[in-house]
C-alpha atoms as a PDB file:
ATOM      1  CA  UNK A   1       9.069 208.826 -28.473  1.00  0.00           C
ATOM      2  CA  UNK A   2       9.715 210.838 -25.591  1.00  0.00           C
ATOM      3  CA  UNK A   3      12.227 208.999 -22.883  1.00  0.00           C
ATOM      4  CA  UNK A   4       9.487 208.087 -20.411  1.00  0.00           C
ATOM      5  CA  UNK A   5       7.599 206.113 -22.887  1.00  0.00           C
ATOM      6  CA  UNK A   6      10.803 203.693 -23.807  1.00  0.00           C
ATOM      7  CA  UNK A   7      10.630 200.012 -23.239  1.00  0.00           C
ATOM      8  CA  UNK A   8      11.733 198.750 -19.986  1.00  0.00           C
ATOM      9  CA  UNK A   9      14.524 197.019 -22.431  1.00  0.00           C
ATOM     10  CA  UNK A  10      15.663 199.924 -23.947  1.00  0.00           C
ATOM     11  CA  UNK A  11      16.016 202.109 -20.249  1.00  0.00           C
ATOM     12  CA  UNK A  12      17.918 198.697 -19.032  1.00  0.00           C
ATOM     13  CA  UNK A  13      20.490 198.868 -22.161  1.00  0.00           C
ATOM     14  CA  UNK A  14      21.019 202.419 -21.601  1.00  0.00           C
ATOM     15  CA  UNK A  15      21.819 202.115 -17.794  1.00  0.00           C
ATOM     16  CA  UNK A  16      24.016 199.044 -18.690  1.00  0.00           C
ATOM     17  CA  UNK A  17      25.811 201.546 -20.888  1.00  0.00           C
ATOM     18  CA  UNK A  18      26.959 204.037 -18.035  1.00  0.00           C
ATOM     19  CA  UNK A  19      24.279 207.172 -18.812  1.00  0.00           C
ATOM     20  CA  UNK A  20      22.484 208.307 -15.532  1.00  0.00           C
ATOM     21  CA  UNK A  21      19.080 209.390 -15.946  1.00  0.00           C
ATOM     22  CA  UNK A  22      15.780 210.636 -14.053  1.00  0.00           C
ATOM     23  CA  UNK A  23      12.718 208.160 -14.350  1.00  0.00           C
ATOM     24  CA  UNK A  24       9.289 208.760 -13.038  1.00  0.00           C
ATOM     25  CA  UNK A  25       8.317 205.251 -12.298  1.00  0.00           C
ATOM     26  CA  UNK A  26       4.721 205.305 -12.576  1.00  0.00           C
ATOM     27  CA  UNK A  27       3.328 202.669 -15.022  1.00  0.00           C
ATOM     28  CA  UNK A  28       5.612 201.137 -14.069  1.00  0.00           C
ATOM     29  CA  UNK A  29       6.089 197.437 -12.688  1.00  0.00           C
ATOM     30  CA  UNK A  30       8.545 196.581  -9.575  1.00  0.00           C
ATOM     31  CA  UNK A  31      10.053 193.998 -11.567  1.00  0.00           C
ATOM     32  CA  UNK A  32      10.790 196.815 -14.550  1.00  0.00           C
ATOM     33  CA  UNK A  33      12.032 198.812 -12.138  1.00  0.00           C
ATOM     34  CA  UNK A  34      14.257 196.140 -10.299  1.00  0.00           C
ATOM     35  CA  UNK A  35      16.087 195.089 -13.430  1.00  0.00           C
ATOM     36  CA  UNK A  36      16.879 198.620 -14.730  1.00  0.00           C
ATOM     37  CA  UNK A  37      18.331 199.135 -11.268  1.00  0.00           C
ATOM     38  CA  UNK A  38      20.528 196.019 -11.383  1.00  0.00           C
ATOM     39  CA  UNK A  39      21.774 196.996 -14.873  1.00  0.00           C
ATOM     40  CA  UNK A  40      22.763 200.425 -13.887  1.00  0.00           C
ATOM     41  CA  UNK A  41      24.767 198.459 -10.747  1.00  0.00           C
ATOM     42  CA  UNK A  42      26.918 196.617 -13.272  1.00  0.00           C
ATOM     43  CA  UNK A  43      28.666 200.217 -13.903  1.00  0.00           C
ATOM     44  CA  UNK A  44      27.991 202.146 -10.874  1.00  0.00           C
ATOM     45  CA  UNK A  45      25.222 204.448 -12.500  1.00  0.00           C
ATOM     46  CA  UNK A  46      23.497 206.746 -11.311  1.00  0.00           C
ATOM     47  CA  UNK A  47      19.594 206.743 -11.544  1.00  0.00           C
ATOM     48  CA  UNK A  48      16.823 208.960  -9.577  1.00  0.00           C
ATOM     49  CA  UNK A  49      13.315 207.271  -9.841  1.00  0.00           C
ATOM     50  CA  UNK A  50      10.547 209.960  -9.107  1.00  0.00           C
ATOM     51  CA  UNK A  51       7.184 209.340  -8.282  1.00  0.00           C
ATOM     52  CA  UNK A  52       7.693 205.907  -5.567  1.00  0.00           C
ATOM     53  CA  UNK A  53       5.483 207.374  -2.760  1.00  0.00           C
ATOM     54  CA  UNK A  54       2.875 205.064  -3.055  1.00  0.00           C
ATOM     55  CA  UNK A  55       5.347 202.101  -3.294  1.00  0.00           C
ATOM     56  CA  UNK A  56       5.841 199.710  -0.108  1.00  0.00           C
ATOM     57  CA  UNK A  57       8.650 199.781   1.491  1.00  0.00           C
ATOM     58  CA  UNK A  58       9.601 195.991   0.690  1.00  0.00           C
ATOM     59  CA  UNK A  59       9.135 196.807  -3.236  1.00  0.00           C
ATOM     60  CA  UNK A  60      11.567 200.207  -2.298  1.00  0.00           C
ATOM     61  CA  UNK A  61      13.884 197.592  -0.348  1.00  0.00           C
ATOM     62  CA  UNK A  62      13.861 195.559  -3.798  1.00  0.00           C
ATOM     63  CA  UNK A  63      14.762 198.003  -6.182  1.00  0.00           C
ATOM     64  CA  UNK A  64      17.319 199.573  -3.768  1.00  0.00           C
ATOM     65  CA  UNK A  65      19.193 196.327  -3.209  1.00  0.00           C
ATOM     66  CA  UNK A  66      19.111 195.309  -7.167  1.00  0.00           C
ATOM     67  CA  UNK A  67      20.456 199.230  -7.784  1.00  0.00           C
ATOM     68  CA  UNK A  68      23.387 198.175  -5.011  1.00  0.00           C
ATOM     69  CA  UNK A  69      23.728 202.165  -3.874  1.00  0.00           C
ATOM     70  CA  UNK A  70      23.276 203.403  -7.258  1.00  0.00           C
ATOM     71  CA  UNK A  71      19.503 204.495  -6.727  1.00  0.00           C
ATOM     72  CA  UNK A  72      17.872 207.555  -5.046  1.00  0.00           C
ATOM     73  CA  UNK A  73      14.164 208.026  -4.642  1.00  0.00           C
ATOM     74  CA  UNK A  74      12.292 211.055  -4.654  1.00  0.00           C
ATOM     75  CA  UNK A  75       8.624 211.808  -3.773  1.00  0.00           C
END
C-alpha cells in the first residue's frame, strides 16, 4: 500500500504521532483533510497538502484553521 492510498485514520494517527509528511489531497474529502490537520496541530507537525487548487477558499480557510499554522498548500 503505497502512502497515498492509506485510510484517512491511519494518515490522522501518524500526524498525531509527530511525523511530517507530503499529501496530495485529491480524493480526498474536506472533512478528511480537516481532521488530519487538527491531529497534526496537537504536536505542532508539519504537513504540505499538494494538489488544493481547485479547492474554495472557505474549505482552504477550514483546513488551515483545524492545522492551527501547521499546514502549507501547494498548487
Amino acid at each position: 500500500m503505497s502512502f497515498q492510498d492509506r485510510p484517512t485514520e491511519d494518515l490522522v494517527r501518524i500526524a498525531r504521532a509527530g511525523a511530517g509528511f507530503r499529501l496530495d489531497t485529491g480524493g480526498r474529502s474536506t472533512d478528511d483533510l480537516v481532521a488530519i490537520a487538527a491531529a497534526a496541530s496537537d504536536w505542532g507537525t508539519r504537513l504540505a497538502f499538494t494538489g488544493v487548487g481547485s479547492r474554495s477558499t472557505d474549505e482552504l480557510v477550514l483546513i488551515a484553521e483545524a492545522g492551527e499554522g501547521n499546514v502549507e498548500f501547494e498548487g
